[in-house]
Protein backbone atom coordinates (compact mmCIF):
# COMPACT_ATOMS: atom_id res chain seq x y z
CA UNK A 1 -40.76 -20.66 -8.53
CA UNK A 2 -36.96 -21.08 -7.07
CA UNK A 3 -34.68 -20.79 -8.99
CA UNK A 4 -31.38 -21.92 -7.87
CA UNK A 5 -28.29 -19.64 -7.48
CA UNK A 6 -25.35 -19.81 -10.10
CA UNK A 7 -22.04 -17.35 -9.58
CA UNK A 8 -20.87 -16.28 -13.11
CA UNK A 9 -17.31 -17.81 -12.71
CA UNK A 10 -14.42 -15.50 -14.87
CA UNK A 11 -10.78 -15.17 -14.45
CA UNK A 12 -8.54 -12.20 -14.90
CA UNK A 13 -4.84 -11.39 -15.18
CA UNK A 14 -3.15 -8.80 -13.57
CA UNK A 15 0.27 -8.04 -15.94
CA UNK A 16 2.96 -5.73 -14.82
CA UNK A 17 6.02 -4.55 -16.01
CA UNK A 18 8.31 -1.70 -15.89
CA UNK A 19 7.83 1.01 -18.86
CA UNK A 20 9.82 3.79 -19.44
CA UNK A 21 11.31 3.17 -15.51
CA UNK A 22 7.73 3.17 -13.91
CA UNK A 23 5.40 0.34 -12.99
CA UNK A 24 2.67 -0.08 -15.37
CA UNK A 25 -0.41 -2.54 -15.86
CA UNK A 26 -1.66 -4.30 -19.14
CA UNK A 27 -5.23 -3.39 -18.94
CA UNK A 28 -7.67 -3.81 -21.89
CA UNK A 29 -10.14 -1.25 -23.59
CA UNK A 30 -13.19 -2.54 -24.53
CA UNK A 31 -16.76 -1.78 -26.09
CA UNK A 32 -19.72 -2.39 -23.45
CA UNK A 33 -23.23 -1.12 -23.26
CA UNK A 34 -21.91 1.45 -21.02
CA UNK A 35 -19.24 2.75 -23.22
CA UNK A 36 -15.89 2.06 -23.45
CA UNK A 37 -14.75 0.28 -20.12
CA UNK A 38 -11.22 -0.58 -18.96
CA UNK A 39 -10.43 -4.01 -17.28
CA UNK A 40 -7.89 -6.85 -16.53
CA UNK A 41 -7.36 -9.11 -19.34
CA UNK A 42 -10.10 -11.14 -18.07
CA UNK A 43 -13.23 -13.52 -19.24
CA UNK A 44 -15.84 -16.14 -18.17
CA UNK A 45 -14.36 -19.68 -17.78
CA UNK A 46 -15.39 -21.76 -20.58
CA UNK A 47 -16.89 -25.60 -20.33
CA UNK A 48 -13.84 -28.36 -20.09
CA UNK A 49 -10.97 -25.83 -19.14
CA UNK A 50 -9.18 -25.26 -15.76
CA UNK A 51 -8.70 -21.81 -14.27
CA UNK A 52 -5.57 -21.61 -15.24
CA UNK A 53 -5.84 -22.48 -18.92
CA UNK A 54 -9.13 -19.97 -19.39
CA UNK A 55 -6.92 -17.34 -17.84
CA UNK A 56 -4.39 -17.94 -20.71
CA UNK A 57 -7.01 -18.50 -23.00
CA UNK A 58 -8.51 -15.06 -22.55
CA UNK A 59 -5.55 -13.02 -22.14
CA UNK A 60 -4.26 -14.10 -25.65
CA UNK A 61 -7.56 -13.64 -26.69
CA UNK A 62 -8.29 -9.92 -25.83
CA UNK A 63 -4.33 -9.04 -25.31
CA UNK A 64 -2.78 -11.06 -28.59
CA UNK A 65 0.19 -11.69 -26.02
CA UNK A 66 1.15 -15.66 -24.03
CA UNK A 67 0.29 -15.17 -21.02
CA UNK A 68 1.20 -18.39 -18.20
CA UNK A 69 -0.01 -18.22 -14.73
CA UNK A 70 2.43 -18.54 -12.06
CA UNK A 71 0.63 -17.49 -9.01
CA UNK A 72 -2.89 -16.76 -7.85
CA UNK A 73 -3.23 -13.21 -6.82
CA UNK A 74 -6.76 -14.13 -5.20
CA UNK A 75 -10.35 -15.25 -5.51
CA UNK A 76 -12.88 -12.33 -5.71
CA UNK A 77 -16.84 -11.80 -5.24
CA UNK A 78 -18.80 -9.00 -6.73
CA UNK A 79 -22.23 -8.49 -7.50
CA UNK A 80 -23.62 -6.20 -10.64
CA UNK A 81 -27.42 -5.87 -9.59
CA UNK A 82 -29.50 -4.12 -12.26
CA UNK A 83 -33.10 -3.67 -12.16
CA UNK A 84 -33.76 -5.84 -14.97
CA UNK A 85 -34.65 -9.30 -14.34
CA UNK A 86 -32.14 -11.83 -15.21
CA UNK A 87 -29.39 -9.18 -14.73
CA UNK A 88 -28.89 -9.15 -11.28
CA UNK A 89 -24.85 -11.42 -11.66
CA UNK A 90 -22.53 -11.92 -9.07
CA UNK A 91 -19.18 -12.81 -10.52
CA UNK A 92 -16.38 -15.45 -9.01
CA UNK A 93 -13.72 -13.60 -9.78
CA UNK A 94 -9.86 -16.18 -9.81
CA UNK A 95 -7.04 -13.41 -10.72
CA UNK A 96 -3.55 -14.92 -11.64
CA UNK A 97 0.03 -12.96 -11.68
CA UNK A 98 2.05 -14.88 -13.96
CA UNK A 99 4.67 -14.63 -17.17
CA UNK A 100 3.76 -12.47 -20.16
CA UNK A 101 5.06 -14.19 -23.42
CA UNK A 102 5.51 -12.99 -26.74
CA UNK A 103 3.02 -10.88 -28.64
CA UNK A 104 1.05 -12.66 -31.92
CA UNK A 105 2.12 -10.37 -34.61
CA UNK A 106 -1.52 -9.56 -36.81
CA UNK A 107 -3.40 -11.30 -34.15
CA UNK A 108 -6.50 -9.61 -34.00
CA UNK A 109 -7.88 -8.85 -30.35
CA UNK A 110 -11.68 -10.65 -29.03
CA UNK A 111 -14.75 -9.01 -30.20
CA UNK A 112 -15.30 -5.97 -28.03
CA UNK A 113 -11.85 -5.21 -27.48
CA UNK A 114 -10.65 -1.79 -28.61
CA UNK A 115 -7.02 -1.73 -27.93
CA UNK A 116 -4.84 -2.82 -25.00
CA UNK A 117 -3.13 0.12 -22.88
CA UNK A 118 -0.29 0.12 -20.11
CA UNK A 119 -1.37 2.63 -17.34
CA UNK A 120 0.77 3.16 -14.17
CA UNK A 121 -1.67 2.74 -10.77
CA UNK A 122 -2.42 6.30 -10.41
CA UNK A 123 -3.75 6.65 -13.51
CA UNK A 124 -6.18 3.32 -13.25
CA UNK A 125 -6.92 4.96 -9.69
CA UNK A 126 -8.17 8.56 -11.65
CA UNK A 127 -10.64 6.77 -13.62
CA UNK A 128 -12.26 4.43 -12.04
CA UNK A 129 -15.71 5.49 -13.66
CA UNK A 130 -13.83 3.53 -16.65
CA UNK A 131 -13.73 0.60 -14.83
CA UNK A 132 -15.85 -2.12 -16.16
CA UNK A 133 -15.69 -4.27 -13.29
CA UNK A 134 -15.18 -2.90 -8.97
CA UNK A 135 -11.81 -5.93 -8.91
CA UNK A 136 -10.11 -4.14 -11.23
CA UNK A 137 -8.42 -1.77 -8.59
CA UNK A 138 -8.70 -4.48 -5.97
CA UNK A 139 -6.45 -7.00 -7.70
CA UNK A 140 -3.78 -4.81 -9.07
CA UNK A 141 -3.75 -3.35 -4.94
CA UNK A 142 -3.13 -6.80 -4.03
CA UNK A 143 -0.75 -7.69 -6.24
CA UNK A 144 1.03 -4.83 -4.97
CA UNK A 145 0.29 -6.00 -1.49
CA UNK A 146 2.37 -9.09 -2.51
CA UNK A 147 -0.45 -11.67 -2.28
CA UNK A 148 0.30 -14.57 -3.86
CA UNK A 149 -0.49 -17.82 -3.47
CA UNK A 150 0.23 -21.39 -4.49
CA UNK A 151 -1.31 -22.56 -8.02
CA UNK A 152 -1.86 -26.03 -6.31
CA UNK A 153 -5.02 -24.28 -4.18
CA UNK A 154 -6.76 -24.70 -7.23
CA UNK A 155 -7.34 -28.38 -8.19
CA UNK A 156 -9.67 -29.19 -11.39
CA UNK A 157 -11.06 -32.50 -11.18
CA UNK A 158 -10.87 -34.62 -14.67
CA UNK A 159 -14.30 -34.81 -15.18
CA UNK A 160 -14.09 -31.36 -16.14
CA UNK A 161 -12.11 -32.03 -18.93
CA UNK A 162 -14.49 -35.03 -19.89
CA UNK A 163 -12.24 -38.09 -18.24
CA UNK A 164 -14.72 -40.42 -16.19
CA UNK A 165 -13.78 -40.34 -12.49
């Protein structure tokens, strides 16, 4: 039988800000068979919703804090092959820069989520056997890089959203 190849679409955020006059990232702690794994705010696109809003969507969701988009940092393609049928995933990865907004007082974080930390780069780089996904590292180095690019490179037809075209 062949079965036809599907990418596992998500979209991350990579949030910085100065703390305590260093650069630090807005990473999230969460529960996974593995363990506890660190990663961008990040999350699988959802039926009817642009990149941009699931980015949003999931970054309040696991973060409690507004997050709006203002540039793509990049598009990303990673595999996770485990020898168990059905588990072999590769992931299209979209990962925004943007505007963190206020934090939901009593919000309570996504299923999953332990607790959201801000770590500077070297200390994301010293344990990356904590990283739940390989573009963790890679998008944070690009943002650094300065790669940014348009918003308008992503265009979401209205069908998605259920308008007839």
């Amino acid at each position: 039988m062949n079965t036809r190849w599907k990418p596992s679409v998500t979209v991350a955020a990579v949030i910085a800000r100065p703390v305590d006059g260093t650069q630090k990232f807005l990473l999230v702690e969460e529960e996974t068979r593995d363990g506890l794994k660190l990663n961008n705010p990040a999350g699988h696109l959802d039926p009817g919703e642009s990149p941009l809003r699931g980015c949003a969507r999931e970054t309040l969701e696991e973060t409690a804090f507004h997050f709006t988009p203002t540039a793509l940092v990049g598009v990303y393609l990673s595999r996770r092959d485990r020898a168990v049928p059905g588990q072999d995933i590769t992931y299209l990865r979209f990962a925004f820069c943007g505007e963190l907004g206020e934090q939901v007082a009593g919000r309570a974080l996504d299923a999953g989520i332990v607790r959201t930390v801000w770590l500077t780069l070297d200390e994301i780089r010293a344990c990356t056997h904590l990283h739940r996904s390989p573009l963790l590292l890679t998008c944070l180095e690009d943002y650094l890089a300065g790669k940014r690019y348009p918003l308008g490179l992503i265009t979401t037809d209205p069908s998605v959203y259920g308008a007839k075209t």
